[in-house]
C-alpha atoms as a PDB file:
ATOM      1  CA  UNK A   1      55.933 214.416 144.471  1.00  0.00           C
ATOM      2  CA  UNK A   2      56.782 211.696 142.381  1.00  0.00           C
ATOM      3  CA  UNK A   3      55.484 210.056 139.369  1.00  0.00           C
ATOM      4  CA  UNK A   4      53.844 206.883 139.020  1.00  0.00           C
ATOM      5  CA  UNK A   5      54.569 205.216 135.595  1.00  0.00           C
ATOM      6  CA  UNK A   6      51.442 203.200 134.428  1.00  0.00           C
ATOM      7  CA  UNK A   7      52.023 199.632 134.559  1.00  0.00           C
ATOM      8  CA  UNK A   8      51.583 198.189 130.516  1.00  0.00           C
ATOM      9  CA  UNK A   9      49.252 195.748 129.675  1.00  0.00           C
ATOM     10  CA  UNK A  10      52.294 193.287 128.779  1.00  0.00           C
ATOM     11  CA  UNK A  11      53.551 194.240 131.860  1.00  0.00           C
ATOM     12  CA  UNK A  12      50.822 192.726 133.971  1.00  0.00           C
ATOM     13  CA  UNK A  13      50.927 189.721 131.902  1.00  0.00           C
ATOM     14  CA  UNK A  14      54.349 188.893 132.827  1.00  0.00           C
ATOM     15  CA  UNK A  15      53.607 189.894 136.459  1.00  0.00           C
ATOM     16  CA  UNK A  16      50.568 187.631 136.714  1.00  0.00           C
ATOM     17  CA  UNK A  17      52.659 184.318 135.409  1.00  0.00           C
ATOM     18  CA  UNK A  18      56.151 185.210 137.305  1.00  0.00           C
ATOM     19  CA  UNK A  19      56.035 182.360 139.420  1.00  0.00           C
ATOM     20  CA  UNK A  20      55.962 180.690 136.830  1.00  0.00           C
ATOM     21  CA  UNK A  21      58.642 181.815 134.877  1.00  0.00           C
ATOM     22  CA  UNK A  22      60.795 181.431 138.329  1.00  0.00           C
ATOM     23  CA  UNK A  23      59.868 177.724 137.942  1.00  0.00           C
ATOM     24  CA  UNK A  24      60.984 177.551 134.654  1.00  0.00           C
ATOM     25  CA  UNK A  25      64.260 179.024 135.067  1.00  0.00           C
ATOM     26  CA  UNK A  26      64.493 176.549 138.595  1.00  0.00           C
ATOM     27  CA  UNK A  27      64.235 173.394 135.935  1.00  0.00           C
ATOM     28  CA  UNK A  28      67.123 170.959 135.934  1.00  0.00           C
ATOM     29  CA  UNK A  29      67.163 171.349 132.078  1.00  0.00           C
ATOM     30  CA  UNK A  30      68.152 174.574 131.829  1.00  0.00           C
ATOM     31  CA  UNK A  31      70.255 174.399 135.508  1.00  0.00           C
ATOM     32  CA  UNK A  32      72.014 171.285 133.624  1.00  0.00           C
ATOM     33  CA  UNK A  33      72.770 173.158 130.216  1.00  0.00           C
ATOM     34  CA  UNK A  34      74.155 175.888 131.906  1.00  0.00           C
ATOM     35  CA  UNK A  35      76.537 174.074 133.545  1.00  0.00           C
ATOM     36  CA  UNK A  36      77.041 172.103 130.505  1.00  0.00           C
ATOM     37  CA  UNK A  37      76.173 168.605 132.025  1.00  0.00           C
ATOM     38  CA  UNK A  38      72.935 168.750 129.856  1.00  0.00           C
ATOM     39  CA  UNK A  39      73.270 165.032 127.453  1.00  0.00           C
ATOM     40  CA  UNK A  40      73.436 166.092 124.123  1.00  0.00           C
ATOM     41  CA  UNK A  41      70.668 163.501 123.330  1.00  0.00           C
ATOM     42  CA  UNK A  42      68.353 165.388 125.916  1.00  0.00           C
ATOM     43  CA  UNK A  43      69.343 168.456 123.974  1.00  0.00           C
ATOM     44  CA  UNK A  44      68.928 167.043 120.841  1.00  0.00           C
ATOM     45  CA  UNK A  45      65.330 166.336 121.300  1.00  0.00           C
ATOM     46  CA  UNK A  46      64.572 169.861 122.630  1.00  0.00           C
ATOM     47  CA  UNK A  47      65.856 170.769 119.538  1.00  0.00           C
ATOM     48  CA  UNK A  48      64.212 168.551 117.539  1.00  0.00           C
ATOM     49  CA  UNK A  49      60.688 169.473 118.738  1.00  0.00           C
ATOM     50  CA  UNK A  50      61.505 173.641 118.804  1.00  0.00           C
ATOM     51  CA  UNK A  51      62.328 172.846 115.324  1.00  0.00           C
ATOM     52  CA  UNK A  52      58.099 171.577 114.906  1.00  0.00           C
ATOM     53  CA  UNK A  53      56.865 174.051 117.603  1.00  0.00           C
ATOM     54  CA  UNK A  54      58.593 177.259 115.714  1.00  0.00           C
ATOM     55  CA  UNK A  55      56.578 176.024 112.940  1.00  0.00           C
ATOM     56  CA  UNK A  56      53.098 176.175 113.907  1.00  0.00           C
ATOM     57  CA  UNK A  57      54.323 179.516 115.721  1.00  0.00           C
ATOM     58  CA  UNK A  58      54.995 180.885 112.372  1.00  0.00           C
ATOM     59  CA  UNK A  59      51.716 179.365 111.261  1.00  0.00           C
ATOM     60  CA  UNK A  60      50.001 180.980 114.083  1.00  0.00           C
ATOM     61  CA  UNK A  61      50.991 184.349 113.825  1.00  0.00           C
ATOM     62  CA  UNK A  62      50.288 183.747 109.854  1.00  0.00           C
ATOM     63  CA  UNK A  63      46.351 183.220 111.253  1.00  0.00           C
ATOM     64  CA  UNK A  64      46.426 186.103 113.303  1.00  0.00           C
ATOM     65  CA  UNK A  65      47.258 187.918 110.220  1.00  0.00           C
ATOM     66  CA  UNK A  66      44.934 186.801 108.538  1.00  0.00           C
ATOM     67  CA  UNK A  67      42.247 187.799 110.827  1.00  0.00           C
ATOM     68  CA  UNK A  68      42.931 191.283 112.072  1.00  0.00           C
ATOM     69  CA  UNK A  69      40.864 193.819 110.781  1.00  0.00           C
ATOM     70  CA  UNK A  70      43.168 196.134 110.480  1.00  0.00           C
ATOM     71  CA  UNK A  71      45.286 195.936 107.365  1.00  0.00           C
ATOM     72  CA  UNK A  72      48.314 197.594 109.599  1.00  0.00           C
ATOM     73  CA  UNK A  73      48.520 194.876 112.017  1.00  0.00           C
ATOM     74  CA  UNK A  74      48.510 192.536 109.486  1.00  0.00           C
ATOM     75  CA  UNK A  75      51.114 193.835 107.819  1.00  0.00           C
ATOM     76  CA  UNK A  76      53.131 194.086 110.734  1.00  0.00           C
ATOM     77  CA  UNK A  77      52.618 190.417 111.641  1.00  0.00           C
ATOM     78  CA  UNK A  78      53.814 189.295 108.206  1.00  0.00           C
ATOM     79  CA  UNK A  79      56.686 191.127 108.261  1.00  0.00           C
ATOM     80  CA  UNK A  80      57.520 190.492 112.335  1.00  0.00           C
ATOM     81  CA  UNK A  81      57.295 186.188 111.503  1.00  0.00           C
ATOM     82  CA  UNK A  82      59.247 186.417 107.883  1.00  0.00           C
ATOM     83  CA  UNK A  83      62.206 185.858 109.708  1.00  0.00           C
ATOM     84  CA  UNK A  84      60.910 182.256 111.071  1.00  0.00           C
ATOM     85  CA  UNK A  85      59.816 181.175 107.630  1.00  0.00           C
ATOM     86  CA  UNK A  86      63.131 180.408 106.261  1.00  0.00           C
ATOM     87  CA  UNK A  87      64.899 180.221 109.575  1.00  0.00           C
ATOM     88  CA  UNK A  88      67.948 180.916 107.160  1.00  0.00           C
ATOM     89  CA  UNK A  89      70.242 182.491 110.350  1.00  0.00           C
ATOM     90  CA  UNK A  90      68.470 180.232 113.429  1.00  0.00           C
ATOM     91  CA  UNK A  91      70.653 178.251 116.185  1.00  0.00           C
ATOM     92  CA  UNK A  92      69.037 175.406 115.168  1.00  0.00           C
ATOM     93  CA  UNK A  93      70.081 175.445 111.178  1.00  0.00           C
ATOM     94  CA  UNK A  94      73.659 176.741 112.931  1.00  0.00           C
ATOM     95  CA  UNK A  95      73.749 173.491 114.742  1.00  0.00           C
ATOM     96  CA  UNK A  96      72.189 170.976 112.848  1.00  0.00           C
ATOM     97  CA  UNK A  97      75.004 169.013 111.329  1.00  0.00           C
ATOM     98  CA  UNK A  98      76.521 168.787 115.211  1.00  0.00           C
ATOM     99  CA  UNK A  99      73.377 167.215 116.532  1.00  0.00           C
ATOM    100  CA  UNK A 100      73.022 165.137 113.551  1.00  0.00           C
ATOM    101  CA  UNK A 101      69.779 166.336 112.629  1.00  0.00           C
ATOM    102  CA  UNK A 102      68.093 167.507 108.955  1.00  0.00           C
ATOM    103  CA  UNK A 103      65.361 170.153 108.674  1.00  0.00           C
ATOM    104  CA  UNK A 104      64.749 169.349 105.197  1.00  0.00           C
ATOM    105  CA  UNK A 105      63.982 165.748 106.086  1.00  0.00           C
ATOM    106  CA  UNK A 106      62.241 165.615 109.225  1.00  0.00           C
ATOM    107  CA  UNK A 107      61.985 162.185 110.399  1.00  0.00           C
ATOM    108  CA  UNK A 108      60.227 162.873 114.151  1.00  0.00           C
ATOM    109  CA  UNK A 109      56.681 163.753 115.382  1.00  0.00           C
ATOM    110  CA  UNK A 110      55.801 166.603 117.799  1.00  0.00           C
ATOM    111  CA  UNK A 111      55.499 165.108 121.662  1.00  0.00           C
ATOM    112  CA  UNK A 112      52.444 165.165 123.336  1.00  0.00           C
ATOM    113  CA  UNK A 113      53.349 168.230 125.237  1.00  0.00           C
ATOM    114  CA  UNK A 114      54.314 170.373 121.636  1.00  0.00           C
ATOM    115  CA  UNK A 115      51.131 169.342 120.345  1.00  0.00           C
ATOM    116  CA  UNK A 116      49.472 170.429 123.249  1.00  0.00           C
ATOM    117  CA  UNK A 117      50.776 173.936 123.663  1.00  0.00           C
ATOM    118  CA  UNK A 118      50.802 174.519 119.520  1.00  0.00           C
ATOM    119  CA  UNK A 119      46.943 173.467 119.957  1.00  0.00           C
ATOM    120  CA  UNK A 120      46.464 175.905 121.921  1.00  0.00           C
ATOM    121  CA  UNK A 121      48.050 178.903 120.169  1.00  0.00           C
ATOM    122  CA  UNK A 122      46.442 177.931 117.343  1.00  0.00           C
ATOM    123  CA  UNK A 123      42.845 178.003 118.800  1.00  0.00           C
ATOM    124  CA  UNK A 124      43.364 181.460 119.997  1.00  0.00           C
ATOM    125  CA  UNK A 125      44.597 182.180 116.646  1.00  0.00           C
ATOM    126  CA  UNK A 126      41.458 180.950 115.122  1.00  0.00           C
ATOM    127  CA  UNK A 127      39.189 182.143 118.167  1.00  0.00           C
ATOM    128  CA  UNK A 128      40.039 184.945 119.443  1.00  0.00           C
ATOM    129  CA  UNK A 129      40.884 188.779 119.727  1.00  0.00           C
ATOM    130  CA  UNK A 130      43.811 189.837 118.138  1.00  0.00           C
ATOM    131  CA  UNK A 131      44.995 190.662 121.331  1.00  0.00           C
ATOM    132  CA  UNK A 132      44.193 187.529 122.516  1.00  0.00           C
ATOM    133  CA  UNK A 133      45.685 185.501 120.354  1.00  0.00           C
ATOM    134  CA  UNK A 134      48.987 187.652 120.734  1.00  0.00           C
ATOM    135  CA  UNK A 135      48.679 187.124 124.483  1.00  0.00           C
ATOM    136  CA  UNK A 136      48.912 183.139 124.016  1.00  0.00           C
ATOM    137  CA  UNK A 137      51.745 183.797 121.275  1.00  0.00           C
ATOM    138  CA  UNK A 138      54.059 186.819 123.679  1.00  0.00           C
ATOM    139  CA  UNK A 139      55.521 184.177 126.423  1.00  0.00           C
ATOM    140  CA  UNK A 140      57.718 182.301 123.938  1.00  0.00           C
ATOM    141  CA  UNK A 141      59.792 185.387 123.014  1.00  0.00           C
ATOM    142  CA  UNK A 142      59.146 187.032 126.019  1.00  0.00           C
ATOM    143  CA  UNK A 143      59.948 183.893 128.212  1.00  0.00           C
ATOM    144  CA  UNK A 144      63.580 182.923 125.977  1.00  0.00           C
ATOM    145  CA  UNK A 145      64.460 186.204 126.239  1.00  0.00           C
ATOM    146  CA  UNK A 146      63.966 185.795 130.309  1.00  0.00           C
ATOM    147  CA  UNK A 147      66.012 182.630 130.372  1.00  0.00           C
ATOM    148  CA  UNK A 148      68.519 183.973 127.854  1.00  0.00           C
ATOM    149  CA  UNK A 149      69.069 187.227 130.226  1.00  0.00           C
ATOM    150  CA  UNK A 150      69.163 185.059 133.337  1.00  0.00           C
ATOM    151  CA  UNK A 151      71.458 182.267 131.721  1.00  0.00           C
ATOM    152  CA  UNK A 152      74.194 184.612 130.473  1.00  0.00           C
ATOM    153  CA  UNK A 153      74.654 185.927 134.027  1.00  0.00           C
ATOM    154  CA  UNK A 154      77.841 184.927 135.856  1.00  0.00           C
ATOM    155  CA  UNK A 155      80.455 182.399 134.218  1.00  0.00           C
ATOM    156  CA  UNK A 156      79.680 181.014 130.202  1.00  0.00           C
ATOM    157  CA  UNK A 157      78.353 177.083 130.173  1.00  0.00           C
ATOM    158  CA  UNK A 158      81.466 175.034 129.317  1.00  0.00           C
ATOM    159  CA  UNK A 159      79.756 173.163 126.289  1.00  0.00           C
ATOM    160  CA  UNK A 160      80.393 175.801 123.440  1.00  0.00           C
ATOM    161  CA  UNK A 161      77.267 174.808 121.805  1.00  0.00           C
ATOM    162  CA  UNK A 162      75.175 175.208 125.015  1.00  0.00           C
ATOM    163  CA  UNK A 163      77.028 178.569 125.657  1.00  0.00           C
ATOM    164  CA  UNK A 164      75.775 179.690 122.267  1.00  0.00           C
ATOM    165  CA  UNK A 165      72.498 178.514 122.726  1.00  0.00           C
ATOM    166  CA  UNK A 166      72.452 181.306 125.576  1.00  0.00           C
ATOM    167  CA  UNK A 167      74.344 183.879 123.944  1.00  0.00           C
ATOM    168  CA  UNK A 168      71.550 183.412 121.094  1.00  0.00           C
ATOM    169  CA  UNK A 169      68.523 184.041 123.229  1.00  0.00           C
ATOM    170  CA  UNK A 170      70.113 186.955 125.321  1.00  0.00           C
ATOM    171  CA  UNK A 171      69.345 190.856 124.753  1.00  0.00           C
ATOM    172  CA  UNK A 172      72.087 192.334 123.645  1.00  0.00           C
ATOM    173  CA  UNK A 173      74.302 189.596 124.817  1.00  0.00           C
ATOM    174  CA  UNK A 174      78.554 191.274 124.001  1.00  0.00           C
ATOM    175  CA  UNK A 175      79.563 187.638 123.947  1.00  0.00           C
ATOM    176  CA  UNK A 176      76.749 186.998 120.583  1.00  0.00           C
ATOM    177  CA  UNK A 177      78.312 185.547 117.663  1.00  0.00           C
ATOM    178  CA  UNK A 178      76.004 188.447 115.352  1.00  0.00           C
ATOM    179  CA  UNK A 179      75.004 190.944 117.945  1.00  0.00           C
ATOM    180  CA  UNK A 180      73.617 192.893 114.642  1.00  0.00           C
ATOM    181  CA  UNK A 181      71.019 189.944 114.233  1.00  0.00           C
ATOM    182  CA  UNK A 182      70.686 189.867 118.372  1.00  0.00           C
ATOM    183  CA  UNK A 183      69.746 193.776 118.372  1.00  0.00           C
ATOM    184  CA  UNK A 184      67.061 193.510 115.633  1.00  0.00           C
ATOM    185  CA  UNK A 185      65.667 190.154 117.801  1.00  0.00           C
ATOM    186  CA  UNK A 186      65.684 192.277 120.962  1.00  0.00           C
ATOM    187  CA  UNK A 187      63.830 195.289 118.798  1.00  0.00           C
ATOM    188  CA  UNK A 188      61.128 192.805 117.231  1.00  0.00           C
ATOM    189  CA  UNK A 189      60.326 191.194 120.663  1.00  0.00           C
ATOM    190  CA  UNK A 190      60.011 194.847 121.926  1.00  0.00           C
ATOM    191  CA  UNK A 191      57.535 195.615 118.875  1.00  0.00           C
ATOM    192  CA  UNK A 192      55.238 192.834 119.109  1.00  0.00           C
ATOM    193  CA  UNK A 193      54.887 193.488 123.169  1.00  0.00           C
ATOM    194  CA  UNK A 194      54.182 197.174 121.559  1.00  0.00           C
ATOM    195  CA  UNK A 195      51.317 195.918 119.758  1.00  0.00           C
ATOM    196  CA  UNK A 196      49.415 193.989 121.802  1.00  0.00           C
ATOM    197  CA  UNK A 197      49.778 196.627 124.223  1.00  0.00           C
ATOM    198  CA  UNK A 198      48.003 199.072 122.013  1.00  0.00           C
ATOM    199  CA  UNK A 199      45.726 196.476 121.514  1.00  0.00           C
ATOM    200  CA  UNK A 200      44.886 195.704 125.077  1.00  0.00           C
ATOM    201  CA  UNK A 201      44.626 199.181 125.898  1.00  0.00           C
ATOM    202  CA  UNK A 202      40.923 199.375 124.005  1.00  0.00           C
ATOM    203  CA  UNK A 203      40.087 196.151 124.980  1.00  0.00           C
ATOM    204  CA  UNK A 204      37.418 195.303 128.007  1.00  0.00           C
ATOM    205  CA  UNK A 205      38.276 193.910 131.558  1.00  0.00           C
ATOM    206  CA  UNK A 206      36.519 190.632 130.062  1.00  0.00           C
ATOM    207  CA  UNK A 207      38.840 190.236 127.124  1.00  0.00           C
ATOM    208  CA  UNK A 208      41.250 191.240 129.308  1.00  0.00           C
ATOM    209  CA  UNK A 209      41.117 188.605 131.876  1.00  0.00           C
ATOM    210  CA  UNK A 210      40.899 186.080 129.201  1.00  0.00           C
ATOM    211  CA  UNK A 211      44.233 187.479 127.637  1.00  0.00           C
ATOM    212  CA  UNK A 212      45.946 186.815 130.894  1.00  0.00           C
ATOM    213  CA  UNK A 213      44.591 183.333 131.088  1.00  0.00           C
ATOM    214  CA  UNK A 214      45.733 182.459 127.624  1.00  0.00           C
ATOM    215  CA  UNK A 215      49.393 184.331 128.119  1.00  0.00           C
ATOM    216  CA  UNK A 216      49.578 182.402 132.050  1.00  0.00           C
ATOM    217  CA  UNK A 217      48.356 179.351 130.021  1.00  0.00           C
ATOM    218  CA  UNK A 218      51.597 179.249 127.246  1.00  0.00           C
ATOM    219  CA  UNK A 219      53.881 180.163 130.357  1.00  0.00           C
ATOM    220  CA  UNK A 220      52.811 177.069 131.722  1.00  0.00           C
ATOM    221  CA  UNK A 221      53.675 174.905 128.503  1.00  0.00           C
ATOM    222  CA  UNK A 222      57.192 176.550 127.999  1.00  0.00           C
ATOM    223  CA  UNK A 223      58.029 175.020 131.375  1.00  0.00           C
ATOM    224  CA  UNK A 224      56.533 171.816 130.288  1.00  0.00           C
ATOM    225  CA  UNK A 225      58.127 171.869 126.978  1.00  0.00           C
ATOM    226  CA  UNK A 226      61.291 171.953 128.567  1.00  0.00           C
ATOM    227  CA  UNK A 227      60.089 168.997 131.026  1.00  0.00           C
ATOM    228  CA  UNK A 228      59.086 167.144 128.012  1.00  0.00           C
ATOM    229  CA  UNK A 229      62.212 167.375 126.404  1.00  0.00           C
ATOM    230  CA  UNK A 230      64.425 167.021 129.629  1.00  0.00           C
ATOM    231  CA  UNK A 231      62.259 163.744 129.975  1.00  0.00           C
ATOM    232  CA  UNK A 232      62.687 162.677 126.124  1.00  0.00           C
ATOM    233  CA  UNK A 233      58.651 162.712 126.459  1.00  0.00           C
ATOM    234  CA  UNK A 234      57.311 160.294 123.686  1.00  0.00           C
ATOM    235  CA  UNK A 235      53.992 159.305 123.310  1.00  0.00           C
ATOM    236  CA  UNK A 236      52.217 156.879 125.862  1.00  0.00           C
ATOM    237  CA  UNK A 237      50.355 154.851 123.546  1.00  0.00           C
END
């Protein structure tokens, strides 16, 4: 007779918002990048708003902190986002004299779409569970480690910097320029996931459900963040 391994709570997340995460991977941003036809410009502006997004990320999880009750958890989640406050060994910083751009002047204001999605992190920050805040926070590690995987299959984009992009954001990637720094990324996505499954396991079907609406919710906005930035997305008016 065989065994049945129980499905995780982060498990279900990600099962619940595949189709999603299909789409994402289907978008003619990344398609274009890893063939290396992606404009630089396009790119440029992606990287330009991560730069703005990774910072209310860092902010968010600082919230989170903030409001667990349990002095573990918050100790955990300071320690898990210290790497993000100096973003010291990021692609970005890596990058930013080739794209022209300066982190320690920034000159550009977050898209509607960035503002959007970092609203909404923030509000379950400020709102919620700690496992429901986590929920809205797990897709954007979760989901770059998805593309990341996905990209790095078959033949390397031709643009080195696009191909590093890639070999950034994938587990364990051989090709990674610091698979040391890769290996402790792959370990810290695997410990937050960790978490909020603890977490979720004491939590009711109510907060449950509402975990998977906020978690389906941020999938949704990391396609749209790369439609934004694929469509250089300003503001209206």
């Amino acid at each position: 007779m065989s065994l049945q391994t129980e499905v995780k709570p982060s498990e279900r997340l990600r099962d619940a918002s595949m189709s999603v995460w299909r789409q994402i991977i289907a978008h003619p941003y990344l398609k274009e990048l890893k063939q290396g036809t992606l404009p630089v410009e396009t790119f440029r502006c992606y990287v330009q708003q991560d730069w703005l997004y990774l910072q209310e990320f860092t902010r968010t999880v600082g919230v989170i902190a903030g409001r667990a009750a349990d002095p573990d958890v918050m100790k955990f989640l300071l320690s898990w986002v210290e790497p993000l406050v100096g973003m010291e060994y990021h692609f970005h910083q890596k990058h930013s004299a080739q794209l022209g751009l300066d982190f320690s002047n920034v000159t550009w204001e977050m898209n509607a779409t960035n503002w959007a999605y970092t609203r909404h992190m923030l509000t379950a920050a400020h709102t919620g569970s700690t496992a429901e805040a986590l929920a809205a926070l797990l897709p954007c590690p979760c989901v770059y480690s998805f593309v990341g995987t996905t990209l790095s299959e078959g033949s390397r984009s031709p643009n080195p910097m696009y191909a590093d992009w890639i070999d950034f954001y994938a587990p364990g990637h051989v090709d990674a320029v610091d698979s040391q720094r890769v290996y402790e990324r792959d370990i810290r996505i695997a410990a937050i996931q960790s978490l909020f499954d603890r977490l979720a396991a004491t939590e009711d079907e109510a907060t449950l459900r509402r975990c998977e609406r906020n978690f389906l919710i941020s999938s949704r906005y990391e396609w749209w963040f790369w439609d934004a930035a694929y469509r250089r997305e300003g503001w209206p008016v």
